[in-house]
C-alpha atoms as a PDB file:
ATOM      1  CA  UNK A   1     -14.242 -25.267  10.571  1.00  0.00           C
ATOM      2  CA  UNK A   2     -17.395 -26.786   9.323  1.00  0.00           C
ATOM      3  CA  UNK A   3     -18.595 -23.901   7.584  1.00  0.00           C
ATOM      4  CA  UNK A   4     -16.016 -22.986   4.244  1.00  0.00           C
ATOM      5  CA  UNK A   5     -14.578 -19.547   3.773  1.00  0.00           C
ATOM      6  CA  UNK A   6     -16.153 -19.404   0.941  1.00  0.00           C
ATOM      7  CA  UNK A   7     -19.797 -20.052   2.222  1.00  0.00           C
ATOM      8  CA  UNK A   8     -19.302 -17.271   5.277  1.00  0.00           C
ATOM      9  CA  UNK A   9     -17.788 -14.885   3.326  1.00  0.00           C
ATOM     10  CA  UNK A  10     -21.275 -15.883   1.000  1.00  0.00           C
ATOM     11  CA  UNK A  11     -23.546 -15.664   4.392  1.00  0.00           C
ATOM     12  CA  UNK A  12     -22.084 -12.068   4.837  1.00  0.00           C
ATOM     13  CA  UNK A  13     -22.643 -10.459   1.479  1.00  0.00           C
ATOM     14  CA  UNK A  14     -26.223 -11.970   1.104  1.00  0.00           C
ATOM     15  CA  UNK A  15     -26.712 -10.128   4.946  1.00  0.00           C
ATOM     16  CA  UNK A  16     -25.185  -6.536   3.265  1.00  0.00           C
ATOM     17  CA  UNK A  17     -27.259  -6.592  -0.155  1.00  0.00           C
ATOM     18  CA  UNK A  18     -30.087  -7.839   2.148  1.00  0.00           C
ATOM     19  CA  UNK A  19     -29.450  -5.360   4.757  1.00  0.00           C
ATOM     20  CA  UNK A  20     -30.263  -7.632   7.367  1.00  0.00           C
ATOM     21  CA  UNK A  21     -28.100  -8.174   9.978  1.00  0.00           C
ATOM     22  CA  UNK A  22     -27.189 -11.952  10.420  1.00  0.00           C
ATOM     23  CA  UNK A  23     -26.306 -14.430  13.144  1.00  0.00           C
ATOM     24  CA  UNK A  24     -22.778 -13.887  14.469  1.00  0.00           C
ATOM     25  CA  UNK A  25     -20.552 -16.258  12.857  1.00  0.00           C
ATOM     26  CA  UNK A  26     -18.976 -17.411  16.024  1.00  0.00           C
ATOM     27  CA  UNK A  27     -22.600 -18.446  17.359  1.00  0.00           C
ATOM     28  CA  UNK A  28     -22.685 -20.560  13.893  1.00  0.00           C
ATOM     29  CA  UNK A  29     -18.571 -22.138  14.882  1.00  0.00           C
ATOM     30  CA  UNK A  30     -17.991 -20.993  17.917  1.00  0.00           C
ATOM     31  CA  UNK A  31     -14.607 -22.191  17.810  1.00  0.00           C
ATOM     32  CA  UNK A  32     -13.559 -19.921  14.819  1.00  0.00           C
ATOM     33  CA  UNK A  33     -10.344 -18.867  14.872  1.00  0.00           C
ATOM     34  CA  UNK A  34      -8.637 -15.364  14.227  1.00  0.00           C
ATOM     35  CA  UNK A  35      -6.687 -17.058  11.267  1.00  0.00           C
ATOM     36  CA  UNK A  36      -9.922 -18.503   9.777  1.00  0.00           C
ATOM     37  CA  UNK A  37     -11.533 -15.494  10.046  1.00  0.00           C
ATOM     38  CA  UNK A  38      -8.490 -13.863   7.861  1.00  0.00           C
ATOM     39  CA  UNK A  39      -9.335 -16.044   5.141  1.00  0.00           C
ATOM     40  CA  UNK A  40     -12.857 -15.291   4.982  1.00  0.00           C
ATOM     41  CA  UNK A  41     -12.150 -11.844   4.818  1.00  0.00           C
ATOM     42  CA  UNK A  42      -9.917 -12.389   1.943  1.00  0.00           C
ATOM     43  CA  UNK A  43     -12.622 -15.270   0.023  1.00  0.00           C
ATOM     44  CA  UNK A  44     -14.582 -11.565   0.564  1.00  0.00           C
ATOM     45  CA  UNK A  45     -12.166  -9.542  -1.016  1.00  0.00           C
ATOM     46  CA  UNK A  46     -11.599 -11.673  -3.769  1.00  0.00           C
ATOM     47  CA  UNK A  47     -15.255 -11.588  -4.483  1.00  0.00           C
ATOM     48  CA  UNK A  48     -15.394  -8.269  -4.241  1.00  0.00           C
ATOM     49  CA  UNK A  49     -12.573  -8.164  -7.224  1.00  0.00           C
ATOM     50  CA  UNK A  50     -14.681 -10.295  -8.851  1.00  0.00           C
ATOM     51  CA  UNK A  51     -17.217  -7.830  -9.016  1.00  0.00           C
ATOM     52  CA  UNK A  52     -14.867  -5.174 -10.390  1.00  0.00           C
ATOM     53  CA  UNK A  53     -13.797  -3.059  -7.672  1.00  0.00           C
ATOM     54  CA  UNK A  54     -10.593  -2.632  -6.242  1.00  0.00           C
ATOM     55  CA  UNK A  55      -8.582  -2.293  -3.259  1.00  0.00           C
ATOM     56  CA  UNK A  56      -7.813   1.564  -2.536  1.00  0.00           C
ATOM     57  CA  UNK A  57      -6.139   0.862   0.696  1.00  0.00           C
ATOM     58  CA  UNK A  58      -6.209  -0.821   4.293  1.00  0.00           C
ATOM     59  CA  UNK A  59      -7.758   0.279   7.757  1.00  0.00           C
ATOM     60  CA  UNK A  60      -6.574  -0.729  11.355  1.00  0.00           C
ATOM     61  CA  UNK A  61      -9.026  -1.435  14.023  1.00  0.00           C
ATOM     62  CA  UNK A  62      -9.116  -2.189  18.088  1.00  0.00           C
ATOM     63  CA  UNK A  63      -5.665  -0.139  18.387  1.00  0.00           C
ATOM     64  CA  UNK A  64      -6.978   0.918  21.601  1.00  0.00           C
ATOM     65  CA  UNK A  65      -6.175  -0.391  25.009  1.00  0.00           C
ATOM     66  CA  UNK A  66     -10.156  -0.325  25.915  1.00  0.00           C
ATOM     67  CA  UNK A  67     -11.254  -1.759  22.572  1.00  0.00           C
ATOM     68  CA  UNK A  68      -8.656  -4.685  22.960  1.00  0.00           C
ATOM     69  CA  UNK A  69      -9.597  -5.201  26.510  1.00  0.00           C
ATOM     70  CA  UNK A  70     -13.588  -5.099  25.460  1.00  0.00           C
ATOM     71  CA  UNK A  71     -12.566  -8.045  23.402  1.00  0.00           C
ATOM     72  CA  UNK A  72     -10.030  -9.404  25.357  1.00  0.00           C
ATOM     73  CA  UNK A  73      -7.385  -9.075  22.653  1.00  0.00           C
ATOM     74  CA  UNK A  74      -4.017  -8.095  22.280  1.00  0.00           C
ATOM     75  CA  UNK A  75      -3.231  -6.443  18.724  1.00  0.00           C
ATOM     76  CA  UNK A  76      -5.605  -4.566  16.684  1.00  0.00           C
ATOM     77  CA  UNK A  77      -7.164  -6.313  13.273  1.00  0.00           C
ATOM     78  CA  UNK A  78      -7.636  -4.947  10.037  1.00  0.00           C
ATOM     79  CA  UNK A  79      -9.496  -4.804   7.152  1.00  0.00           C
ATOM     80  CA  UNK A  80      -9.842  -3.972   3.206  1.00  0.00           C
ATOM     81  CA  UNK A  81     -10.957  -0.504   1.755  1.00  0.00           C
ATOM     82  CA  UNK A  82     -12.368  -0.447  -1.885  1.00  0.00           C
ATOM     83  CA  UNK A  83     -13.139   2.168  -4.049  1.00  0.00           C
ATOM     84  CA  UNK A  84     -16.872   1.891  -3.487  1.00  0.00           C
ATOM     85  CA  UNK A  85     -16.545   2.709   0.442  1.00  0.00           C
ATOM     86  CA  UNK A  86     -14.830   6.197  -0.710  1.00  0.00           C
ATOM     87  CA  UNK A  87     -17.483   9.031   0.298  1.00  0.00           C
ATOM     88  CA  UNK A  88     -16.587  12.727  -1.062  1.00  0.00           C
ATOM     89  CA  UNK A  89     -15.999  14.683   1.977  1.00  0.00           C
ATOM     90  CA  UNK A  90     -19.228  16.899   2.569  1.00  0.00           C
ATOM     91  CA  UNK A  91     -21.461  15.193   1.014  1.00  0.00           C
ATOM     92  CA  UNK A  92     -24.276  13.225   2.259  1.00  0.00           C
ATOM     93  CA  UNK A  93     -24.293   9.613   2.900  1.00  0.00           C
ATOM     94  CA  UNK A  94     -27.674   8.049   1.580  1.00  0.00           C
ATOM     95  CA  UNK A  95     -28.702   4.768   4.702  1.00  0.00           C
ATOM     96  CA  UNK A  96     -29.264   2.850   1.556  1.00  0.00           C
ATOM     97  CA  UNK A  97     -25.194   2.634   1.694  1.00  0.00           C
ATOM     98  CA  UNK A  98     -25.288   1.140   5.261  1.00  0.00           C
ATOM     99  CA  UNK A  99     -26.851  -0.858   7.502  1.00  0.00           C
ATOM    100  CA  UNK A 100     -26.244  -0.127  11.765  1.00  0.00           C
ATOM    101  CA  UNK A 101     -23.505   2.771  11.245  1.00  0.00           C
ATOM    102  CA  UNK A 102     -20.614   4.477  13.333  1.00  0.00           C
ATOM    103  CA  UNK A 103     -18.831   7.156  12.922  1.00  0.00           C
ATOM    104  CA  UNK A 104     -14.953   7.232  13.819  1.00  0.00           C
ATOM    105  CA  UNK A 105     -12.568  10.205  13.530  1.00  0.00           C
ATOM    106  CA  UNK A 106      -8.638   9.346  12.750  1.00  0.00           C
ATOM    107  CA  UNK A 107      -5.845  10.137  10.993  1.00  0.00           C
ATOM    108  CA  UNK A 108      -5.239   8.524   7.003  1.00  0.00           C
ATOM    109  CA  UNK A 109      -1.643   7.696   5.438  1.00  0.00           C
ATOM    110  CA  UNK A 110      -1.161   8.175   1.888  1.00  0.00           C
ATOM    111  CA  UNK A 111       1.322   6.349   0.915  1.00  0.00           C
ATOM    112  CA  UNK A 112       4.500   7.289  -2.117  1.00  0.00           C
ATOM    113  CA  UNK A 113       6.166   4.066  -1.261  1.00  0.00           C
ATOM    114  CA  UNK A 114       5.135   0.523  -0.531  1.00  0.00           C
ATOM    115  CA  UNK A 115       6.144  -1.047   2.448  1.00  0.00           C
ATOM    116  CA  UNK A 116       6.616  -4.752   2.610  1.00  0.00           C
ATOM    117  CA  UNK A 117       6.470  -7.071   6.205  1.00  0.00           C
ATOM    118  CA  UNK A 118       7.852  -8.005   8.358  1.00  0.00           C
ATOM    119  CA  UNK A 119      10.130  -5.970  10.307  1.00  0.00           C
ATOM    120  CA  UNK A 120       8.449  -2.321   8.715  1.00  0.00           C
ATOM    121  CA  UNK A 121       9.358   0.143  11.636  1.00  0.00           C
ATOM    122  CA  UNK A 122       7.371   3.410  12.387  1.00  0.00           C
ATOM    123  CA  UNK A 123      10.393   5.364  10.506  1.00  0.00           C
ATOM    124  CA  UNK A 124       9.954   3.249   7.868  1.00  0.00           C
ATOM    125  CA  UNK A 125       6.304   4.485   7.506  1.00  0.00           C
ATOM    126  CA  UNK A 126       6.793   8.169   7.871  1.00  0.00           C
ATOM    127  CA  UNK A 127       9.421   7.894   4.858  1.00  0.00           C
ATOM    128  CA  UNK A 128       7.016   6.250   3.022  1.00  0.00           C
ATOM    129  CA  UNK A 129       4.309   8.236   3.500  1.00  0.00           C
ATOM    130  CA  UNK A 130       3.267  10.975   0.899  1.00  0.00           C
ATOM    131  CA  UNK A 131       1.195  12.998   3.266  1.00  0.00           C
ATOM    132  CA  UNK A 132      -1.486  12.197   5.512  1.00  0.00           C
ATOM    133  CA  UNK A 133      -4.940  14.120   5.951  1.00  0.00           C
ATOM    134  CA  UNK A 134      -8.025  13.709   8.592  1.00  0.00           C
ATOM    135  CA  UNK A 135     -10.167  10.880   8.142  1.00  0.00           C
ATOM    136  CA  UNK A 136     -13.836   9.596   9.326  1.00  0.00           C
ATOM    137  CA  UNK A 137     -14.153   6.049   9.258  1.00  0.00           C
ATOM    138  CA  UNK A 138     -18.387   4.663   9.009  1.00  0.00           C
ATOM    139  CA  UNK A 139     -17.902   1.433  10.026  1.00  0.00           C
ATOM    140  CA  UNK A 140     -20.793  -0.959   9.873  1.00  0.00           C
ATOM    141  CA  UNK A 141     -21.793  -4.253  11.003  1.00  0.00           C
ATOM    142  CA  UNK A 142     -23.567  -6.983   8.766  1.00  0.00           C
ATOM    143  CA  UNK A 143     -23.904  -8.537  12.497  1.00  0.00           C
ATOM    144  CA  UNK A 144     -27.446  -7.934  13.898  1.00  0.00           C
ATOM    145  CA  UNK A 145     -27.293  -5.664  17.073  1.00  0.00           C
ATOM    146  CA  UNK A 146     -22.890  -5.459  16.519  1.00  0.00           C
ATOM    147  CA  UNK A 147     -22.940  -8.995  18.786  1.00  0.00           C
ATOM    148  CA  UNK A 148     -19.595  -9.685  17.709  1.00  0.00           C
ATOM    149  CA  UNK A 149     -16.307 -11.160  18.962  1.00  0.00           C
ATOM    150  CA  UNK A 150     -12.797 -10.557  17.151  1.00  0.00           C
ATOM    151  CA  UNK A 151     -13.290 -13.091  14.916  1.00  0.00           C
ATOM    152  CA  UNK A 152     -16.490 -12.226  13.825  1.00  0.00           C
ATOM    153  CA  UNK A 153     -15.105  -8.531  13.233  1.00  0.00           C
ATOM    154  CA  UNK A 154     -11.875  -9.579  11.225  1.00  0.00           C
ATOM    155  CA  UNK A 155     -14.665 -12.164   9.162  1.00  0.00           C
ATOM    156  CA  UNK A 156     -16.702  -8.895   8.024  1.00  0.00           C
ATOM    157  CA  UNK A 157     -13.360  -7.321   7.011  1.00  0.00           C
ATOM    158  CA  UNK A 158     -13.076  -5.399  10.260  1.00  0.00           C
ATOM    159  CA  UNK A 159     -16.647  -4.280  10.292  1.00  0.00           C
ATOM    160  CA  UNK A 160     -15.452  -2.023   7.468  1.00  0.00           C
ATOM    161  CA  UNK A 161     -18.423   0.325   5.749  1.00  0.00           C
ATOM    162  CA  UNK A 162     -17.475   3.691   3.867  1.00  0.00           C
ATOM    163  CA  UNK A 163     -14.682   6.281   4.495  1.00  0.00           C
ATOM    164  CA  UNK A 164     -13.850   9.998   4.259  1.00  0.00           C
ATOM    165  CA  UNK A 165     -10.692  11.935   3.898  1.00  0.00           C
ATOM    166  CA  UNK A 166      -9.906  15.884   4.496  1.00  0.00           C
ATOM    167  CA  UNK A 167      -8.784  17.682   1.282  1.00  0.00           C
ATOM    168  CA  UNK A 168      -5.774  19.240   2.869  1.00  0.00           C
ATOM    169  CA  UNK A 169      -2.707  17.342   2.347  1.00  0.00           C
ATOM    170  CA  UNK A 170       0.379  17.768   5.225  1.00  0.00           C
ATOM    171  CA  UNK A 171       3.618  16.704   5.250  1.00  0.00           C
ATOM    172  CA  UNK A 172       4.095  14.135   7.608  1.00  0.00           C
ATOM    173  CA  UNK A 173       7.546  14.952   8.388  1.00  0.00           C
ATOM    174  CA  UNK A 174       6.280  18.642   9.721  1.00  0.00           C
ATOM    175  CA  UNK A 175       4.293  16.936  12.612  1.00  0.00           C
ATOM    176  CA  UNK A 176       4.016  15.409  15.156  1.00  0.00           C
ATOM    177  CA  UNK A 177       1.410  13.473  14.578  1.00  0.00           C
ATOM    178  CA  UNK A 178       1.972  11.607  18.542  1.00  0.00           C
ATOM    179  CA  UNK A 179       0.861  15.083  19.917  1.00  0.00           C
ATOM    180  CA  UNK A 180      -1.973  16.292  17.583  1.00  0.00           C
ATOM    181  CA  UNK A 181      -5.152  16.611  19.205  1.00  0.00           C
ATOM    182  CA  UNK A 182      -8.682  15.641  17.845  1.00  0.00           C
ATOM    183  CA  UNK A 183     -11.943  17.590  18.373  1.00  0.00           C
ATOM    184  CA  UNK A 184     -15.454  14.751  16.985  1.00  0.00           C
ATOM    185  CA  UNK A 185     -18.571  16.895  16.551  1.00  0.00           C
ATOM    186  CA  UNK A 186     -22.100  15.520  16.127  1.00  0.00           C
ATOM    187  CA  UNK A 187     -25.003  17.757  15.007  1.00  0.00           C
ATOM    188  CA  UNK A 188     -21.909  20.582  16.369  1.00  0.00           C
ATOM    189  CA  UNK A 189     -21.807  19.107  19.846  1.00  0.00           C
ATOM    190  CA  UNK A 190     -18.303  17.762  20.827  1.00  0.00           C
ATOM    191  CA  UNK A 191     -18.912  14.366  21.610  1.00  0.00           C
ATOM    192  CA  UNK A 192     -14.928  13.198  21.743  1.00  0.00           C
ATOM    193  CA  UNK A 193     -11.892  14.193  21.959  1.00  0.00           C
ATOM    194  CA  UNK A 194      -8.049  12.157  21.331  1.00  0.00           C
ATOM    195  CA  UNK A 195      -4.955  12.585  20.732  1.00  0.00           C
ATOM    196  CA  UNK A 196      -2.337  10.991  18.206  1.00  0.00           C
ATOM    197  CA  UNK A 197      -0.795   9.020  20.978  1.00  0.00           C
ATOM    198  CA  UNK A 198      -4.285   6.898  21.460  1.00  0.00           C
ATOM    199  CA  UNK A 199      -3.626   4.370  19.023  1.00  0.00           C
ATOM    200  CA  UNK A 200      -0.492   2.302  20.243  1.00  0.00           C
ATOM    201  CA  UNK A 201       1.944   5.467  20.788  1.00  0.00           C
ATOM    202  CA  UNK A 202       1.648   7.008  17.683  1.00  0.00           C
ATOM    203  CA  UNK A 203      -0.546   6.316  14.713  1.00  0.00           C
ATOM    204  CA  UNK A 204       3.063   5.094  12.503  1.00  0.00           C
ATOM    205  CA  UNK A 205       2.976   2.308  14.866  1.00  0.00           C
ATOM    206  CA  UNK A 206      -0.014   1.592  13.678  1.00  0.00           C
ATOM    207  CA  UNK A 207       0.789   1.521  10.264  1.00  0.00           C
ATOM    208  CA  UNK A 208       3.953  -0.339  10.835  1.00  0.00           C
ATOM    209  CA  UNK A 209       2.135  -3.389  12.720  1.00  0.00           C
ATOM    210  CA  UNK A 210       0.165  -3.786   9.962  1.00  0.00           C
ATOM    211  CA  UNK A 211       2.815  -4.024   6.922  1.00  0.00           C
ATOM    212  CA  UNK A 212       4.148  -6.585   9.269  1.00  0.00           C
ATOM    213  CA  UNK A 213       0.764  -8.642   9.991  1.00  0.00           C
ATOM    214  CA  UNK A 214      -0.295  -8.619   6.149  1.00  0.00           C
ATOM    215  CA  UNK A 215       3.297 -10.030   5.708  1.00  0.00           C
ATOM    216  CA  UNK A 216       2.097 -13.490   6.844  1.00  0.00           C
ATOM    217  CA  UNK A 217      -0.709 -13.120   4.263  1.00  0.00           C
ATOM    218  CA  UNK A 218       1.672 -12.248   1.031  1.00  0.00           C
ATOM    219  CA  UNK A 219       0.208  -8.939   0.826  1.00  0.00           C
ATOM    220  CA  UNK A 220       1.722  -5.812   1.445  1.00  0.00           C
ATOM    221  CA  UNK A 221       1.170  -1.847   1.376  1.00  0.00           C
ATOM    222  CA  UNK A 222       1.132  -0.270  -2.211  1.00  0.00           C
ATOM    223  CA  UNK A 223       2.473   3.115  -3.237  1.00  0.00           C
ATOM    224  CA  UNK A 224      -1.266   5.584  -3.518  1.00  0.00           C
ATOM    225  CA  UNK A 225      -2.983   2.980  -0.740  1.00  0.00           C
ATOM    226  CA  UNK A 226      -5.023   4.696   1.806  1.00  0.00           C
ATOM    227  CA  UNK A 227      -4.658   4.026   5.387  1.00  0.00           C
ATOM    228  CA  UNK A 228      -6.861   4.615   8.158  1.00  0.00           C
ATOM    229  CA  UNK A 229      -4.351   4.292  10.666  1.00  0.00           C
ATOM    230  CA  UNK A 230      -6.987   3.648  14.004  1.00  0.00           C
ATOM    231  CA  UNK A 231      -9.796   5.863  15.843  1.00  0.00           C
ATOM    232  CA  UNK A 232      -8.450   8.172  18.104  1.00  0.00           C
ATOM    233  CA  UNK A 233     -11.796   8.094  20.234  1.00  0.00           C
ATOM    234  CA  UNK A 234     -14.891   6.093  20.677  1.00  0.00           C
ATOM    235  CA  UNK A 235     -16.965   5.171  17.653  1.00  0.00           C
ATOM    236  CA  UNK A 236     -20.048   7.445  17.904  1.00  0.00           C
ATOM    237  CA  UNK A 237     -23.538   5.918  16.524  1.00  0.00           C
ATOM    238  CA  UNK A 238     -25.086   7.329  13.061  1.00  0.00           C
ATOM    239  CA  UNK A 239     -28.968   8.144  11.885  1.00  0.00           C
ATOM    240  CA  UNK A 240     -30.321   9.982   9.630  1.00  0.00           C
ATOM    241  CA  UNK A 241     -30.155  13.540   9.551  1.00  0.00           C
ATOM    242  CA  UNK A 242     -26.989  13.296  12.246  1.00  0.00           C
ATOM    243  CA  UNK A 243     -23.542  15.718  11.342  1.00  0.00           C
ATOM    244  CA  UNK A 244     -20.284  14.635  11.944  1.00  0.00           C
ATOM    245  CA  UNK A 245     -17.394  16.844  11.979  1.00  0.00           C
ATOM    246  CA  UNK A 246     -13.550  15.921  13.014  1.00  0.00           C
ATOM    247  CA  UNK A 247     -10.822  18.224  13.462  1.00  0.00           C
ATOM    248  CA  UNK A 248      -7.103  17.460  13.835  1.00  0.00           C
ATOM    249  CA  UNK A 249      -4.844  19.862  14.999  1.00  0.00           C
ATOM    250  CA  UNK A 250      -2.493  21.287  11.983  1.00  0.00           C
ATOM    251  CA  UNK A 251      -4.067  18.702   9.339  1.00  0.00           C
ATOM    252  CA  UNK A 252      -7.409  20.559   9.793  1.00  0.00           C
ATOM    253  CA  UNK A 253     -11.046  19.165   9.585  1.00  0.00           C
ATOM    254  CA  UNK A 254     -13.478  16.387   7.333  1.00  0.00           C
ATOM    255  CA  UNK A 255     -17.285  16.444   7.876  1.00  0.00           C
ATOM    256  CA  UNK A 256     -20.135  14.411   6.535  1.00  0.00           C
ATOM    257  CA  UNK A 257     -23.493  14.110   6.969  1.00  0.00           C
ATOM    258  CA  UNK A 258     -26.019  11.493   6.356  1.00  0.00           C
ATOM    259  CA  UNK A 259     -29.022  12.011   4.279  1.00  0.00           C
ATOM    260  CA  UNK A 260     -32.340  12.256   6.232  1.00  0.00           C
ATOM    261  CA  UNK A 261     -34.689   9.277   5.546  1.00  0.00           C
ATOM    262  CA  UNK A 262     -33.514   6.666   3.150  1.00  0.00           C
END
């Protein structure tokens, strides 16, 4: 790689406090590799620290069969949440926050209990889980147009943006959350539909494959961390004005809405 970690991860945040969309990264190396791209997501989290916030939790991407074929991919990737991307839920998102959103409806983990890669199995999760609520994901892009390949995604910490969660806490272990259905609303249309068994089975798989991928990393999943365990439908596109609403059969609903005009 010609181009450091360091300097992409640089490239990236001067393209979000810009917000300007920039150059895929793979046009600028085209032979950049998923690993590399790891690290710059992690040179971005670590500048992120240095700025004072803090890592609330993790989020899974691609853990569907159509997203990974779209890429031509085999595994999902993931990404970094902070405490800055945390959105109450009903309140307004102001565009100044993002730059080419989409809006994603899935189911988060809380976890009591960290769980530390590899070999974390889906049981392991739901025991470690405090309780898990309904989630909307905004994921952005600081890639103009969202021209991007996996390892431009994994570089911009898995196109990551802001996140909501549902008030309502369940017990996971009084679901099934395999079988749960989702209903995605914009502006009170349905617009998607899903079910817990989208994302590779069951969305504890999810959660599992990740403890065990951050392994190679050092890093694992902390006790309080939020997950956003994968989109149980397609990502819908965001402008002002627009309403989202998500609800989850037995974990109940999380809506947002983004401010009209800047």
């Amino acid at each position: 790689m010609t181009v450091t970690a360091k300097e992409f991860s640089e490239y990236l945040a001067n393209a979000e406090c810009n917000r300007r969309g920039v150059q895929p990264l793979t046009e600028i190396e085209p032979n950049l590799s998923v690993e590399e791209a790891y690290q710059i997501q992690l040179a971005t989290v670590q500048r992120k620290i240095d700025q004072g916030q803090f890592v609330v939790g993790k989020k899974i991407g691609l853990t569907s069969v159509a997203m990974q074929n779209f890429l031509g991919v085999n595994e999902p990737d993931y990404g970094h949440l902070f405490n800055e991307m945390v959105v109450e839920v009903g309140k307004d998102i102001s565009f100044y926050r993002v730059m080419q959103p989409k809006v994603e409806a899935e189911i988060a983990f809380i976890l009591k209990e960290d769980l530390v890669g590899p070999n974390v199995t889906a049981d392991d999760v739901l025991r470690a889980t405090d309780y898990v609520v309904p989630a909307l994901e905004i994921v952005d892009s600081r890639i103009l147009n969202w021209k991007i390949k996996l390892a431009d995604t994994i570089a911009d910490n898995a196109s990551s943006g802001l996140f909501v969660l549902g008030k309502m806490p369940v017990d996971v272990q009084n679901i099934d959350l395999a079988k749960v259905k989702m209903c995605f609303y914009k502006n009170g249309e349905l617009v998607n539909t899903g079910v817990g068994s989208d994302v590779l089975g069951h969305p504890a798989n999810c959660v599992a494959w990740l403890a065990n991928k951050i392994s190679h990393f050092g890093i694992s999943l902390k006790a309080g961390e939020v997950i956003l365990s994968g989109a149980l439908s397609a990502a819908v596109d965001a402008k002002p004005g627009d309403e989202f609403k998500a609800t989850i059969d037995a974990l109940g609903e999380v809506n947002v809405r983004f401010a009209e005009g800047e």
